[in-house]
PDB file of N, CA and C in Angstrom:
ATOM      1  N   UNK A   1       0.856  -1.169   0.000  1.00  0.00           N
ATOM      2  CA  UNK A   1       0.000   0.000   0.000  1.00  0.00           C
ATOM      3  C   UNK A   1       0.904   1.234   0.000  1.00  0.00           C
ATOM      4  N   UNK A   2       0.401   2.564  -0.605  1.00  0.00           N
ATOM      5  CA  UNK A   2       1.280   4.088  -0.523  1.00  0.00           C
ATOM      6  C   UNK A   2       1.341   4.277   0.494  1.00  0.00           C
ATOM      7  N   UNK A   3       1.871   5.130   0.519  1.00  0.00           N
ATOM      8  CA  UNK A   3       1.799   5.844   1.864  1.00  0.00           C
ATOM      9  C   UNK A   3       0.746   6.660   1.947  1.00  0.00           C
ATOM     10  N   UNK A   4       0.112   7.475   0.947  1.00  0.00           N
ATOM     11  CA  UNK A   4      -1.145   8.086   0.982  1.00  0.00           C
ATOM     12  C   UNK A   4      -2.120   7.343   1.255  1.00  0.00           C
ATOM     13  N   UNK A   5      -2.342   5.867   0.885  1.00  0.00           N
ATOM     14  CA  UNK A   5      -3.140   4.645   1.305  1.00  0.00           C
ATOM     15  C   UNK A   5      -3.087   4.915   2.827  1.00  0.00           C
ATOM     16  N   UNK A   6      -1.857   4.677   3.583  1.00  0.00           N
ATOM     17  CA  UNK A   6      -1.518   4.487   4.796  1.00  0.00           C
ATOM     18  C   UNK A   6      -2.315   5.597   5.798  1.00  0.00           C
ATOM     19  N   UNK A   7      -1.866   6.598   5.164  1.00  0.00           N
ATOM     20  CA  UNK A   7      -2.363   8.142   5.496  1.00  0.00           C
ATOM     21  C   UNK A   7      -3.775   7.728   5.774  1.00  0.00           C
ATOM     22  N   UNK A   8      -4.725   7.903   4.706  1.00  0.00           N
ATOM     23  CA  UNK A   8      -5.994   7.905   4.478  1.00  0.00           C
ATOM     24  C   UNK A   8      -6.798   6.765   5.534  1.00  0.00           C
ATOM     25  N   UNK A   9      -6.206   5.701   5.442  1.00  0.00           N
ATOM     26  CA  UNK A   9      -6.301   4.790   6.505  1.00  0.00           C
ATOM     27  C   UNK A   9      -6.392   4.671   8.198  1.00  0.00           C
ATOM     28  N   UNK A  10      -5.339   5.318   8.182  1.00  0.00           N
ATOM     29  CA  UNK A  10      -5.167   6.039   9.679  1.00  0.00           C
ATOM     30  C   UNK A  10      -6.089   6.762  10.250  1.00  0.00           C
ATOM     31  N   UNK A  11      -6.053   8.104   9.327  1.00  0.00           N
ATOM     32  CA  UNK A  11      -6.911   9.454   9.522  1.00  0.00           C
ATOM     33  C   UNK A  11      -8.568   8.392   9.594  1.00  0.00           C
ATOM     34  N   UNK A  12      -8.837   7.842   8.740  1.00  0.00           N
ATOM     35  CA  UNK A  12     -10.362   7.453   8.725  1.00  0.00           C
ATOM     36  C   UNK A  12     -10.466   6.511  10.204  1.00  0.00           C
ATOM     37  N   UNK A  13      -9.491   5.799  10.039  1.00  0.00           N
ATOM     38  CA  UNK A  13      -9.788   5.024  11.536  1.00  0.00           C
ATOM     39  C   UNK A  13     -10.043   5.822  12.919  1.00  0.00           C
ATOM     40  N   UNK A  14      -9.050   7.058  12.802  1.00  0.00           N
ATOM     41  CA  UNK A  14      -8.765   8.136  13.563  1.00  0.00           C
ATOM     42  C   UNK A  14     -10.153   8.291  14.116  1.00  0.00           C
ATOM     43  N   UNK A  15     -10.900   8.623  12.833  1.00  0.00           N
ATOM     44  CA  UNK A  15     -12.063   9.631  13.379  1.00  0.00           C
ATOM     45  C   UNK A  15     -13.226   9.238  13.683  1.00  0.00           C
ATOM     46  N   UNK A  16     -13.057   7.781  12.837  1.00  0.00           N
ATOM     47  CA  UNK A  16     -14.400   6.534  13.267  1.00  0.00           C
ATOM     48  C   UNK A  16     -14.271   6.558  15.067  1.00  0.00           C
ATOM     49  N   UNK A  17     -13.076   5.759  15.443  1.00  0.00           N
ATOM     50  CA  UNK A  17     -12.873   6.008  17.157  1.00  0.00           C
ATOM     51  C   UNK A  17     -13.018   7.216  17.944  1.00  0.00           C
ATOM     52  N   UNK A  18     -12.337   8.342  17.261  1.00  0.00           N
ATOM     53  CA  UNK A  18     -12.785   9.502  18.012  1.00  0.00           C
ATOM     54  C   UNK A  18     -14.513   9.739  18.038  1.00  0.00           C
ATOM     55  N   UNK A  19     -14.989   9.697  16.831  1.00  0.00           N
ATOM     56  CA  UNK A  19     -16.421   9.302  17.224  1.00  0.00           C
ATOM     57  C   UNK A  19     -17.613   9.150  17.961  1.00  0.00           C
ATOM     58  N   UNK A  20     -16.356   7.641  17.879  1.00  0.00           N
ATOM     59  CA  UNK A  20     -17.320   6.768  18.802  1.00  0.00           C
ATOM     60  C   UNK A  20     -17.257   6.798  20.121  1.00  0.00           C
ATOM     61  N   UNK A  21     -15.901   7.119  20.521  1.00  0.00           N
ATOM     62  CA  UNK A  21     -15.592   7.106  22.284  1.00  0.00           C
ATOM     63  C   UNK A  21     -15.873   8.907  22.202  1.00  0.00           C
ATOM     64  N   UNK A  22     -16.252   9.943  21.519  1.00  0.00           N
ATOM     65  CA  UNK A  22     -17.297  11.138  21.767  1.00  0.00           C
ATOM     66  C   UNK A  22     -18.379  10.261  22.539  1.00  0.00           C
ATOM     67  N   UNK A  23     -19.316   9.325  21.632  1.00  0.00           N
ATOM     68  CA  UNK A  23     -20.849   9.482  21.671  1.00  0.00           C
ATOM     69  C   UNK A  23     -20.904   8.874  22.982  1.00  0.00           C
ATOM     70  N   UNK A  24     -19.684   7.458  23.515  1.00  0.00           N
ATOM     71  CA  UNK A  24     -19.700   6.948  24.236  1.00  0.00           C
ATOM     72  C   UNK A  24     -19.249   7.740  25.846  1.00  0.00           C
ATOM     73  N   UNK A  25     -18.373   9.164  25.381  1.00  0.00           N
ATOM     74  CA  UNK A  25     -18.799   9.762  26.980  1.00  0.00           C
ATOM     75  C   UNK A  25     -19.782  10.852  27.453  1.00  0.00           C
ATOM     76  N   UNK A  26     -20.258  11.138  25.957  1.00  0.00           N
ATOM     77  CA  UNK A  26     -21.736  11.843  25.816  1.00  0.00           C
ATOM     78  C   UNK A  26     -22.474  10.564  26.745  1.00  0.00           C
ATOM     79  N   UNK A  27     -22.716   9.466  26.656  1.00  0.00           N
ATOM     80  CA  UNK A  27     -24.137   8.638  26.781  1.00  0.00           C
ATOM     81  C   UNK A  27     -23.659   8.592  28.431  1.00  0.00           C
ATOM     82  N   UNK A  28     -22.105   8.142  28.854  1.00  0.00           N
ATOM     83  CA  UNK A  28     -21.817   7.376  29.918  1.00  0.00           C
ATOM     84  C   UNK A  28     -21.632   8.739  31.093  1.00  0.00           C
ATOM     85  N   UNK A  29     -21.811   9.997  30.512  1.00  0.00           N
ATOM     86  CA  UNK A  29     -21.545  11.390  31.579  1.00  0.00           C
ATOM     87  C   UNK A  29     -22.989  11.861  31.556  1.00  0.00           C
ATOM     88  N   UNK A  30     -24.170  11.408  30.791  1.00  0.00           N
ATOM     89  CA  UNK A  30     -25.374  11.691  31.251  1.00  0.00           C
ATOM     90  C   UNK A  30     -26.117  11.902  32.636  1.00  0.00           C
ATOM     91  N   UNK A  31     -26.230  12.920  33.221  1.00  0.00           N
ATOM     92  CA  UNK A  31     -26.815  12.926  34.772  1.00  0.00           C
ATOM     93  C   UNK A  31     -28.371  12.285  34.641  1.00  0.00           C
ATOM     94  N   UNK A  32     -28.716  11.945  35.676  1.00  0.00           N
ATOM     95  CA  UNK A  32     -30.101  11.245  35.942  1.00  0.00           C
ATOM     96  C   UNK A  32     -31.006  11.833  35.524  1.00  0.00           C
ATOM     97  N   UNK A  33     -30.899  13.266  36.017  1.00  0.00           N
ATOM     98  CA  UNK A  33     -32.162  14.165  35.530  1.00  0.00           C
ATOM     99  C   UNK A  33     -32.462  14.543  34.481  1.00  0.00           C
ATOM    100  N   UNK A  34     -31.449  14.085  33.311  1.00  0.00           N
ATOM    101  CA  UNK A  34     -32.043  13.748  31.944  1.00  0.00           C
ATOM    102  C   UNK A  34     -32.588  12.818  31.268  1.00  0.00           C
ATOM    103  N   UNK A  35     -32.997  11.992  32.385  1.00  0.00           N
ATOM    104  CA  UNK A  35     -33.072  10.490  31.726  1.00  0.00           C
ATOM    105  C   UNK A  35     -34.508  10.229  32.167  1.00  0.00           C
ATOM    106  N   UNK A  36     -35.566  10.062  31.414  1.00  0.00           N
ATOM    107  CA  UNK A  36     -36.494   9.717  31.355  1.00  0.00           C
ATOM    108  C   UNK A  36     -37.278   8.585  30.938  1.00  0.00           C
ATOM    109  N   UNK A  37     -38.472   8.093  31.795  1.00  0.00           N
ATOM    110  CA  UNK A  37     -39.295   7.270  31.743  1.00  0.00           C
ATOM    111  C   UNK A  37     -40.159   7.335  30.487  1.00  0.00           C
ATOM    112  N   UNK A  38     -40.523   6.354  29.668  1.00  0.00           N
ATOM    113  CA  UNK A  38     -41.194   6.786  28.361  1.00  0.00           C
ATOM    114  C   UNK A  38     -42.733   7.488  29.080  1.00  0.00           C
ATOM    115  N   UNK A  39     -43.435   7.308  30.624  1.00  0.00           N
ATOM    116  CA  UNK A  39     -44.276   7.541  30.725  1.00  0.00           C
ATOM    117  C   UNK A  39     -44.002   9.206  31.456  1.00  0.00           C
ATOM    118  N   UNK A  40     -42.760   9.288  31.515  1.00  0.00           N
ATOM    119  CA  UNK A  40     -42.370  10.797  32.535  1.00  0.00           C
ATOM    120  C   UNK A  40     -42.643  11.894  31.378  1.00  0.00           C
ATOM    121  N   UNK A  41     -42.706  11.467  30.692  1.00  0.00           N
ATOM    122  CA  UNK A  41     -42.420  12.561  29.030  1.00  0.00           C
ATOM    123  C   UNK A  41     -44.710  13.035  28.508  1.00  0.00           C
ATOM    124  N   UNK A  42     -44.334  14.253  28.918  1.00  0.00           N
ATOM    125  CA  UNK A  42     -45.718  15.002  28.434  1.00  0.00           C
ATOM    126  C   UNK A  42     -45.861  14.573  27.435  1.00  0.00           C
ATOM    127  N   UNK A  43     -46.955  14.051  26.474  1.00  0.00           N
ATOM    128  CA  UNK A  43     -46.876  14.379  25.154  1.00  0.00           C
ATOM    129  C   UNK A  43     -48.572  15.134  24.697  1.00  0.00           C
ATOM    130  N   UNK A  44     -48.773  16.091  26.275  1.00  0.00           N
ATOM    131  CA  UNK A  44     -50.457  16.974  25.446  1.00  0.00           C
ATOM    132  C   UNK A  44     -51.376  16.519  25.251  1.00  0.00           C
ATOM    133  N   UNK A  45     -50.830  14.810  25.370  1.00  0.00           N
ATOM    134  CA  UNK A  45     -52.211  14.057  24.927  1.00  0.00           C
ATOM    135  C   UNK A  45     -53.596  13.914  26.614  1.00  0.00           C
ATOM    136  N   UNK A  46     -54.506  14.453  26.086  1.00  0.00           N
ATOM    137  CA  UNK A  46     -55.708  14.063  27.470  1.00  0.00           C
ATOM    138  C   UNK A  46     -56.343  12.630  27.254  1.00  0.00           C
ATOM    139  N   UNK A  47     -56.732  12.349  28.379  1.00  0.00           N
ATOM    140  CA  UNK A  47     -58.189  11.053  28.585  1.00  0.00           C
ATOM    141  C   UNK A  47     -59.110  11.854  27.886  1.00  0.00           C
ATOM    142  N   UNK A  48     -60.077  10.728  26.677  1.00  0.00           N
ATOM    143  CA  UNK A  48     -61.183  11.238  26.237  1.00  0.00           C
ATOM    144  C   UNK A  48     -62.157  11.358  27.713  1.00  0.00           C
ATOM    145  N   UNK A  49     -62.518  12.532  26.996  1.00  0.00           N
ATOM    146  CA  UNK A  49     -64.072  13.454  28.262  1.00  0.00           C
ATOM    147  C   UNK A  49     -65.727  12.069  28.253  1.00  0.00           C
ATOM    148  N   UNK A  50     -66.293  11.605  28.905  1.00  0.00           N
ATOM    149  CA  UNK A  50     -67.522  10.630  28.574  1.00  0.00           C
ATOM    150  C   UNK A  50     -67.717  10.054  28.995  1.00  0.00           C
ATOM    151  N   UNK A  51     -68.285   8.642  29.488  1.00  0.00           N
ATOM    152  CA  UNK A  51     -68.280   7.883  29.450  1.00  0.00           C
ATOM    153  C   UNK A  51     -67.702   6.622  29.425  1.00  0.00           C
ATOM    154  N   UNK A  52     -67.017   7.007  28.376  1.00  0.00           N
ATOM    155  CA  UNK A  52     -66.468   5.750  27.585  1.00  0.00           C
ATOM    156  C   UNK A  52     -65.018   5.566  28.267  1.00  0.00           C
ATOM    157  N   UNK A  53     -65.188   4.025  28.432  1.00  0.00           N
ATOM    158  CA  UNK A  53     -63.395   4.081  29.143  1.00  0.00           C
ATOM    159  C   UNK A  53     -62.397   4.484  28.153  1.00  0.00           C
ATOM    160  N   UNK A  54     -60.927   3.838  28.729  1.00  0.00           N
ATOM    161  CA  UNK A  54     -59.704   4.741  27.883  1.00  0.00           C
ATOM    162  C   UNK A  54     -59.490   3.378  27.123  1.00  0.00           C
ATOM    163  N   UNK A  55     -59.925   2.548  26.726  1.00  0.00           N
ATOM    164  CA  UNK A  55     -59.702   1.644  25.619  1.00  0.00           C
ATOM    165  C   UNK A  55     -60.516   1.439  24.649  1.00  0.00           C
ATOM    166  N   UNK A  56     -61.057   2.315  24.695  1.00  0.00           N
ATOM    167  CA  UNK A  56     -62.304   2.585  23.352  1.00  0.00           C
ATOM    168  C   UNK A  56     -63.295   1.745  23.261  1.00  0.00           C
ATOM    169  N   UNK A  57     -63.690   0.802  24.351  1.00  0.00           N
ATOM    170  CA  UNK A  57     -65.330   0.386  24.526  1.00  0.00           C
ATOM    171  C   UNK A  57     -66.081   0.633  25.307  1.00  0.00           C
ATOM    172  N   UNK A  58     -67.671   1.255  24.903  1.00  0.00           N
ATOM    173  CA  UNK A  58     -68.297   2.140  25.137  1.00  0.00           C
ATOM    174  C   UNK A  58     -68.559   1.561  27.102  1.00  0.00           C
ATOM    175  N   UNK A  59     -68.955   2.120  27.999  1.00  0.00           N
ATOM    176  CA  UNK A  59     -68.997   1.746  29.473  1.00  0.00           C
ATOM    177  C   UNK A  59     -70.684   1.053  29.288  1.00  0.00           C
ATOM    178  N   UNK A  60     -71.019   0.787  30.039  1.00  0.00           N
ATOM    179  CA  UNK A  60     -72.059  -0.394  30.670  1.00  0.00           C
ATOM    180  C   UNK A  60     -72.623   0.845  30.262  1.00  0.00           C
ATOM    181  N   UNK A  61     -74.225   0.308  30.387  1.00  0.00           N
ATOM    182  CA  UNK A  61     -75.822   1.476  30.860  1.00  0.00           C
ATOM    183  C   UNK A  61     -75.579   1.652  31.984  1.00  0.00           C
ATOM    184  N   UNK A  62     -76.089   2.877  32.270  1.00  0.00           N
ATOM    185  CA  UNK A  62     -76.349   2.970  33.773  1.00  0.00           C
ATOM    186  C   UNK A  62     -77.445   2.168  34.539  1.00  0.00           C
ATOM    187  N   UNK A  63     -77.037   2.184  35.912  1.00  0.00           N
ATOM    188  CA  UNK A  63     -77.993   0.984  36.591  1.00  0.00           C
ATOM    189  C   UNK A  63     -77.752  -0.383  35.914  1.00  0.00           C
ATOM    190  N   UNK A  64     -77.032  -0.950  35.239  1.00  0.00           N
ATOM    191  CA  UNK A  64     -76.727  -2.216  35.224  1.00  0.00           C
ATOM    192  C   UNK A  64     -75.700  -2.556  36.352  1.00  0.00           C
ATOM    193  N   UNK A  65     -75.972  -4.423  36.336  1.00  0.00           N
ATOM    194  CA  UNK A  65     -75.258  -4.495  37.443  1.00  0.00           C
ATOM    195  C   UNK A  65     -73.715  -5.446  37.151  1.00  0.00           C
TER     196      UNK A  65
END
């Protein structure tokens, strides 16, 4: 291989690892209080208003038993 081969080689490996051990002390220096529960996270959405339960079949008559 050239030496420009060699070069090019290096440098790309270089930056794949630099990278990756970035993303890896981004993820591993994360404090707690960014880290959320999929249910901790607002998303605006309300309970439908009615009657009707939250799985979309309609509730009993009233006075049934």
């Amino acid at each position: 291989m050239t030496a420009a081969g060699w070069i090019f080689l290096v440098v790309s490996w270089g930056a794949i690892l630099a990278l990756c051990g970035f993303c890896f002390w981004k993820v591993m220096t994360t404090t707690r209080e960014n880290i959320h529960a999929p249910l901790d996270i607002d998303t605006d959405e309300h309970e439908p208003q009615g009657d009707a339960d939250t799985r979309g079949t309609p509730a009993p008559p009233q006075g049934a038993a």
